[in-house]
C-alpha atoms as a PDB file:
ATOM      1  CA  UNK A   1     -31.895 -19.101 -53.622  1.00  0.00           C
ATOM      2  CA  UNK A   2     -34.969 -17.269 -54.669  1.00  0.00           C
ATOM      3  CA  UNK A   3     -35.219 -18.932 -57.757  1.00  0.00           C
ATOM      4  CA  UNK A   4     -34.365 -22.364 -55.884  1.00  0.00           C
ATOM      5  CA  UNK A   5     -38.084 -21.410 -53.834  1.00  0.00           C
ATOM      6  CA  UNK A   6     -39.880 -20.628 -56.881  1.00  0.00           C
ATOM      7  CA  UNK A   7     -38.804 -23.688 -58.814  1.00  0.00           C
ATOM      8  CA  UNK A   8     -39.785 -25.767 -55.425  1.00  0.00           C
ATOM      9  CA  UNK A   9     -43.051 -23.846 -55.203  1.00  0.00           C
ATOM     10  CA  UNK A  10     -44.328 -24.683 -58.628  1.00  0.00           C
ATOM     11  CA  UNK A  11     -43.376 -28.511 -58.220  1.00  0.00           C
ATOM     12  CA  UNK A  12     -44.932 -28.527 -55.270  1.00  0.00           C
ATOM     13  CA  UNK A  13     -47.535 -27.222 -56.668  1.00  0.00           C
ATOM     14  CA  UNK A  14     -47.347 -29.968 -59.571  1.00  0.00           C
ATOM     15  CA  UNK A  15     -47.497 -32.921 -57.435  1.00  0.00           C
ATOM     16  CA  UNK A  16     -50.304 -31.864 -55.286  1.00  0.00           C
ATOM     17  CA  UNK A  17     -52.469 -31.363 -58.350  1.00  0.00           C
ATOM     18  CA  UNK A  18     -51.201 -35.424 -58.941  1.00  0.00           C
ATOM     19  CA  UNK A  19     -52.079 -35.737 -55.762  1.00  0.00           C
ATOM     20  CA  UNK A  20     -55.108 -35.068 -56.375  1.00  0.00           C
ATOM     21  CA  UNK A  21     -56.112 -37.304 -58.970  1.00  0.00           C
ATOM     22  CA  UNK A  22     -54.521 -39.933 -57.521  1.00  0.00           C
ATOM     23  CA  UNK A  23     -55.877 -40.481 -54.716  1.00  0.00           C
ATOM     24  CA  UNK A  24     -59.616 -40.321 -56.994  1.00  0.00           C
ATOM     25  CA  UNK A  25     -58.240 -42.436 -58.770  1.00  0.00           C
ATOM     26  CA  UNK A  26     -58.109 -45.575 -57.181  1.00  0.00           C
ATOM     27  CA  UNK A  27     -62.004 -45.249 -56.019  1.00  0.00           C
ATOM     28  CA  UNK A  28     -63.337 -45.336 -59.463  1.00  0.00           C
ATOM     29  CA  UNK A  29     -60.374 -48.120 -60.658  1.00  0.00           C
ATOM     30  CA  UNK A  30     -59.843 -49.949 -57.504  1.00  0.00           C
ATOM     31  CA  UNK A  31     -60.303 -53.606 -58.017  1.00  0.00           C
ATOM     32  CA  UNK A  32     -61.189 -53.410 -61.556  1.00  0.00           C
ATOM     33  CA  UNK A  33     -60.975 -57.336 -62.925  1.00  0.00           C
ATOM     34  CA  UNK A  34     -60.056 -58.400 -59.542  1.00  0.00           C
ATOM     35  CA  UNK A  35     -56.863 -56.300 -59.206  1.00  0.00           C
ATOM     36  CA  UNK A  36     -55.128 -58.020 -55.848  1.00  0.00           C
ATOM     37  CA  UNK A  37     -57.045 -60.726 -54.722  1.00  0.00           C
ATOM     38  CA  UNK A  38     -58.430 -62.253 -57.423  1.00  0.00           C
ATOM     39  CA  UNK A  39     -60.040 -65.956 -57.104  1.00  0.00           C
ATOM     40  CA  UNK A  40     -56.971 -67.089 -58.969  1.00  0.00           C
ATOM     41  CA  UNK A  41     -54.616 -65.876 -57.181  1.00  0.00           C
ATOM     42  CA  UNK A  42     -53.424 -63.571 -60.249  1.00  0.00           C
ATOM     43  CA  UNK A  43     -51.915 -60.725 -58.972  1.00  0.00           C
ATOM     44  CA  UNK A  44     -51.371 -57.333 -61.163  1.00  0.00           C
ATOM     45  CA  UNK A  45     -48.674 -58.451 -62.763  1.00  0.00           C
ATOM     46  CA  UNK A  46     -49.693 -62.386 -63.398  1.00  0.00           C
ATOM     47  CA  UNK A  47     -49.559 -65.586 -61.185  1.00  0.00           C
ATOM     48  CA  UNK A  48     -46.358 -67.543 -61.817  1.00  0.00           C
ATOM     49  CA  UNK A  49     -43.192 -65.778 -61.514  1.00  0.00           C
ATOM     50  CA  UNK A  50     -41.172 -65.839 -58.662  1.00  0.00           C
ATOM     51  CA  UNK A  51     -43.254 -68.356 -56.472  1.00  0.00           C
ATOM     52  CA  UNK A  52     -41.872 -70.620 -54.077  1.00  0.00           C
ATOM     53  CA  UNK A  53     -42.697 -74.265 -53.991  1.00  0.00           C
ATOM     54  CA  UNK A  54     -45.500 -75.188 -52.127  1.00  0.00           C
ATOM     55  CA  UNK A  55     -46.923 -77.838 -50.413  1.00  0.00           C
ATOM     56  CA  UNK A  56     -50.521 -76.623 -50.813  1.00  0.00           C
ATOM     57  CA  UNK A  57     -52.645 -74.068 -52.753  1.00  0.00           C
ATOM     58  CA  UNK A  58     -51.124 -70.632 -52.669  1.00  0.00           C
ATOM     59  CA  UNK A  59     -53.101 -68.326 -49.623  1.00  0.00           C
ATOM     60  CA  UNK A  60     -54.625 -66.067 -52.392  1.00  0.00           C
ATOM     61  CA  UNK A  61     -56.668 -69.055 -54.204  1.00  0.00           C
ATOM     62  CA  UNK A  62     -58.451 -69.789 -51.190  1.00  0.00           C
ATOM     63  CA  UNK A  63     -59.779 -66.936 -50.280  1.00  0.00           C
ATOM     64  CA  UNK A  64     -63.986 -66.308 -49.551  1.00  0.00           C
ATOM     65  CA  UNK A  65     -65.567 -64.049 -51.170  1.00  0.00           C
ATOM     66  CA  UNK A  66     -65.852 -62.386 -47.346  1.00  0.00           C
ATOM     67  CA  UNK A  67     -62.112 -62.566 -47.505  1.00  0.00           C
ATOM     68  CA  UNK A  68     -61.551 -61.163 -50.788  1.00  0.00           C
ATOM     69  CA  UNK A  69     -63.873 -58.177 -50.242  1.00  0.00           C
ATOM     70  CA  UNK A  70     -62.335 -57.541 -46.370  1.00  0.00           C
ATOM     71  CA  UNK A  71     -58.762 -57.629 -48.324  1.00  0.00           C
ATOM     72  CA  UNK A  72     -59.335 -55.439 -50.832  1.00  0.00           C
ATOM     73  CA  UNK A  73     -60.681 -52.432 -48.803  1.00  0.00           C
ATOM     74  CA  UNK A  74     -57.286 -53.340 -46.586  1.00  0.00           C
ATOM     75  CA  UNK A  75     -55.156 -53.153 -49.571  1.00  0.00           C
ATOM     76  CA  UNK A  76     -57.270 -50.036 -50.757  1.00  0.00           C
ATOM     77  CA  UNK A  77     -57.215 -48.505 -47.385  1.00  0.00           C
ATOM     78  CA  UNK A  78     -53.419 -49.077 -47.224  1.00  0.00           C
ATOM     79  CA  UNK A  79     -52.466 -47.969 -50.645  1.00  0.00           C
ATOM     80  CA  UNK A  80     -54.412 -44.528 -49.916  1.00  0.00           C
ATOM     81  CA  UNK A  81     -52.247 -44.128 -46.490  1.00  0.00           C
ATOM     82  CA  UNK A  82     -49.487 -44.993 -47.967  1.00  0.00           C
ATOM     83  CA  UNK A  83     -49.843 -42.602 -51.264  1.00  0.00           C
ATOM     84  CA  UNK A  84     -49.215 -39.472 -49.925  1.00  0.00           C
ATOM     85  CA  UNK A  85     -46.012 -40.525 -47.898  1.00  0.00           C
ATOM     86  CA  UNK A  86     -44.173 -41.564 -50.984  1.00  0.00           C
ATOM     87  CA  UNK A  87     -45.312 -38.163 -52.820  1.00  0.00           C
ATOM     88  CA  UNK A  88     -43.438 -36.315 -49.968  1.00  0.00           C
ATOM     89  CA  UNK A  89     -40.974 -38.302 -50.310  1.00  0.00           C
ATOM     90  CA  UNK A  90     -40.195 -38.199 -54.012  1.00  0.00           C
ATOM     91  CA  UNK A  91     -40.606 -34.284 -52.653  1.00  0.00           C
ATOM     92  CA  UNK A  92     -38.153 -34.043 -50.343  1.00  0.00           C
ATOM     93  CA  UNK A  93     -35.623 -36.002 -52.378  1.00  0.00           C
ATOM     94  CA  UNK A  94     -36.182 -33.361 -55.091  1.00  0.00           C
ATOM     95  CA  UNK A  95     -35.609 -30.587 -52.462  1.00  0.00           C
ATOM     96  CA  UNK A  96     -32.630 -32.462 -51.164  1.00  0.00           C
ATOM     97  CA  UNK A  97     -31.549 -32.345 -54.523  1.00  0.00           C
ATOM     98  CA  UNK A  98     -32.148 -28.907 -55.309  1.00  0.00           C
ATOM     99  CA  UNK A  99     -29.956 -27.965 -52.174  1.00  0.00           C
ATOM    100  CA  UNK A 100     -27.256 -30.084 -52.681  1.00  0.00           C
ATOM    101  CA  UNK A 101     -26.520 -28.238 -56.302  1.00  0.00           C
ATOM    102  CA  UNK A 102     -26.413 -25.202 -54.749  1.00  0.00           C
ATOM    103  CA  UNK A 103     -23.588 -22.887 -54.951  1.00  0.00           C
ATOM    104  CA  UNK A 104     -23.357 -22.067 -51.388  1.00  0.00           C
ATOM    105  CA  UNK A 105     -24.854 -25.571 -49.853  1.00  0.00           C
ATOM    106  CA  UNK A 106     -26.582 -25.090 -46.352  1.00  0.00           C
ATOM    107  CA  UNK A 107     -25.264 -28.181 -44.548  1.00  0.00           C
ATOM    108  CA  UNK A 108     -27.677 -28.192 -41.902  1.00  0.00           C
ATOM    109  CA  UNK A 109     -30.921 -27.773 -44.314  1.00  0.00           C
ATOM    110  CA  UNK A 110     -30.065 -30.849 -46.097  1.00  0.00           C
ATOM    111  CA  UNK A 111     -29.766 -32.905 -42.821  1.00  0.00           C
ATOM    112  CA  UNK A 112     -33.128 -31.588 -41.716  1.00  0.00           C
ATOM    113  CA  UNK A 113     -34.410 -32.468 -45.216  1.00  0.00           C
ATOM    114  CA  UNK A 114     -32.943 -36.017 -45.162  1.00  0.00           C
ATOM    115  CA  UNK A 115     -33.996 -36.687 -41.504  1.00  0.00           C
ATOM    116  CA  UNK A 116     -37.781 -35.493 -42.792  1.00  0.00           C
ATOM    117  CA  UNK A 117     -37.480 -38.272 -45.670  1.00  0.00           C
ATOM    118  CA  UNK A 118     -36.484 -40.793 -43.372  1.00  0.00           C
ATOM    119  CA  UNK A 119     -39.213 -40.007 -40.909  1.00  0.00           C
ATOM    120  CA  UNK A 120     -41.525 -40.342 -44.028  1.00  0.00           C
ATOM    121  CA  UNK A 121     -39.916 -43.819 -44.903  1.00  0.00           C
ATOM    122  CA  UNK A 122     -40.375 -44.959 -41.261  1.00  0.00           C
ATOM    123  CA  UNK A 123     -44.278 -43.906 -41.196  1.00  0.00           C
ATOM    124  CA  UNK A 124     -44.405 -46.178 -44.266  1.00  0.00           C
ATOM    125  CA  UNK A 125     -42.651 -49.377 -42.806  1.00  0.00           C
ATOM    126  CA  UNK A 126     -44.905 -48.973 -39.948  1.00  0.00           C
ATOM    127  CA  UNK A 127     -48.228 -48.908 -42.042  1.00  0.00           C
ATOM    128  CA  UNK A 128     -46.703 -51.655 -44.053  1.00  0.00           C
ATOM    129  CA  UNK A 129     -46.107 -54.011 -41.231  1.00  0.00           C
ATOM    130  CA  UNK A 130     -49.310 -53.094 -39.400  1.00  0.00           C
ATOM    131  CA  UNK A 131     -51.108 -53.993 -43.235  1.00  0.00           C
ATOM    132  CA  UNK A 132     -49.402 -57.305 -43.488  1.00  0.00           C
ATOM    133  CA  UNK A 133     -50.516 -57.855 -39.839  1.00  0.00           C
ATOM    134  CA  UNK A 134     -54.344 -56.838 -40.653  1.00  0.00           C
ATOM    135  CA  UNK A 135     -54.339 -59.362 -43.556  1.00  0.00           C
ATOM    136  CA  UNK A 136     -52.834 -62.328 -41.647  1.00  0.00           C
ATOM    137  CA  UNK A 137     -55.414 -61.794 -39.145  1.00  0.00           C
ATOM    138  CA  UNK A 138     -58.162 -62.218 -41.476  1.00  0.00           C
ATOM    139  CA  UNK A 139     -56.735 -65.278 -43.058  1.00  0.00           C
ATOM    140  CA  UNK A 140     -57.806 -68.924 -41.685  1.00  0.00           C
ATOM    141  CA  UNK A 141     -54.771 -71.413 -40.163  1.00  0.00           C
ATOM    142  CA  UNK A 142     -54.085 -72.685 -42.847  1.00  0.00           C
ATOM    143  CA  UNK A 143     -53.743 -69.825 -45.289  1.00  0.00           C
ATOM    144  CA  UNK A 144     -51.480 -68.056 -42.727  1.00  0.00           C
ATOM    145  CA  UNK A 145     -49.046 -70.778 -43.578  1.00  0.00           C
ATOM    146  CA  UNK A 146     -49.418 -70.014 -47.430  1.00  0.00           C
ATOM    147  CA  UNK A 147     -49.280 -66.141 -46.403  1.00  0.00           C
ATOM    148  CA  UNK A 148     -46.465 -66.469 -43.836  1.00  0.00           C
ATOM    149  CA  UNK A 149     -44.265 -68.271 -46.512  1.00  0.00           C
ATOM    150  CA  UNK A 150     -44.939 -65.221 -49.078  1.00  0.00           C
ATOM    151  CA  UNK A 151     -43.520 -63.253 -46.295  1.00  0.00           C
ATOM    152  CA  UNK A 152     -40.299 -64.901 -45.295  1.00  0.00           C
ATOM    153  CA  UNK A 153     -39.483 -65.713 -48.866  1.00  0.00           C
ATOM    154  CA  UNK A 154     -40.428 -62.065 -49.780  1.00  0.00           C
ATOM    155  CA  UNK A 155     -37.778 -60.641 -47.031  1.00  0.00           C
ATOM    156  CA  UNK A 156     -35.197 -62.814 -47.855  1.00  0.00           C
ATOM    157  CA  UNK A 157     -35.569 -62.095 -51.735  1.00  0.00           C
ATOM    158  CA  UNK A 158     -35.757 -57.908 -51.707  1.00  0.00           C
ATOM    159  CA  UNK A 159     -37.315 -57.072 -54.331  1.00  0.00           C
ATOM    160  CA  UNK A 160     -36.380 -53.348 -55.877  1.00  0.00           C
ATOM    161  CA  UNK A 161     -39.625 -51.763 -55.914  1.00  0.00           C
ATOM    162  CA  UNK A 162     -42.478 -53.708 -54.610  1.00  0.00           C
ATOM    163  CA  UNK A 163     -43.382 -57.342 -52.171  1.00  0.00           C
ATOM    164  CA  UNK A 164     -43.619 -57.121 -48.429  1.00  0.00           C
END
């Protein structure tokens, strides 16, 4: 069990460091070559893929340049809430881990562990949803249509990993 402590201790100790520079990180990168909300509506990983047909311009190629700058301190805001949530709970899934290979498994730490990680992955919906709410409210009429469609089409298509 001791070494079980020691081996959480110095991971612990790993991902604050990561931590760390992390959450520097995205001040010095953040919107580098118009990272989110590009005029073009080119999103990290390209425009194209996965889009649903639409009757008009997509929400994100219609933005202001007021828009566009109030969006991506949002998305930067958000991303640096959201951050340390998922490092505690890559954490706790680690400790969860760690008990569960125990020898002699304490039942009752590993629920208290699990119900910690989901607490974690309910503070994150929350922010979510309350980020997605920010940005529709910055949005004009008719982009909320554009952005409203991402959404639905986004919770009806799960993607593993990122989206809505």
């Amino acid at each position: 069990m001791r070494e079980a402590r020691t081996s959480i201790n110095g991971f612990l100790a790993i991902v604050s460091a990561v931590l760390v520079v992390l959450m520097v990180t995205p001040v010095t990168t953040a919107n580098a070559g118009g990272y989110h909300h590009g005029k073009h509506g080119k999103g990290a990983h390209g425009a194209g893929h996965h889009t649903a047909k639409r009757l008009g311009p997509h929400w994100k190629e219609t933005l202001s340049d007021e828009q566009r700058a109030k969006l991506d301190k949002l998305h930067l805001d958000f991303a640096r809430e959201k951050l340390p949530l998922k490092a505690n709970v890559r954490r706790t899934k680690v400790e969860i881990a760690l008990l569960v290979t125990q020898d002699k498994q304490d039942k009752k730490a590993i629920e208290k562990q699990l119900d910690a990680m989901l607490q974690l992955k309910r503070q994150i919906k929350l922010k979510k949803y309350a980020y997605l709410a920010a940005t529709r409210n910055i949005l004009t009429a008719e982009q909320r249509v554009s952005f409203d469609m991402d959404v639905m089409h986004r919770a009806m298509h799960k993607r593993k990993g990122g989206g809505y």
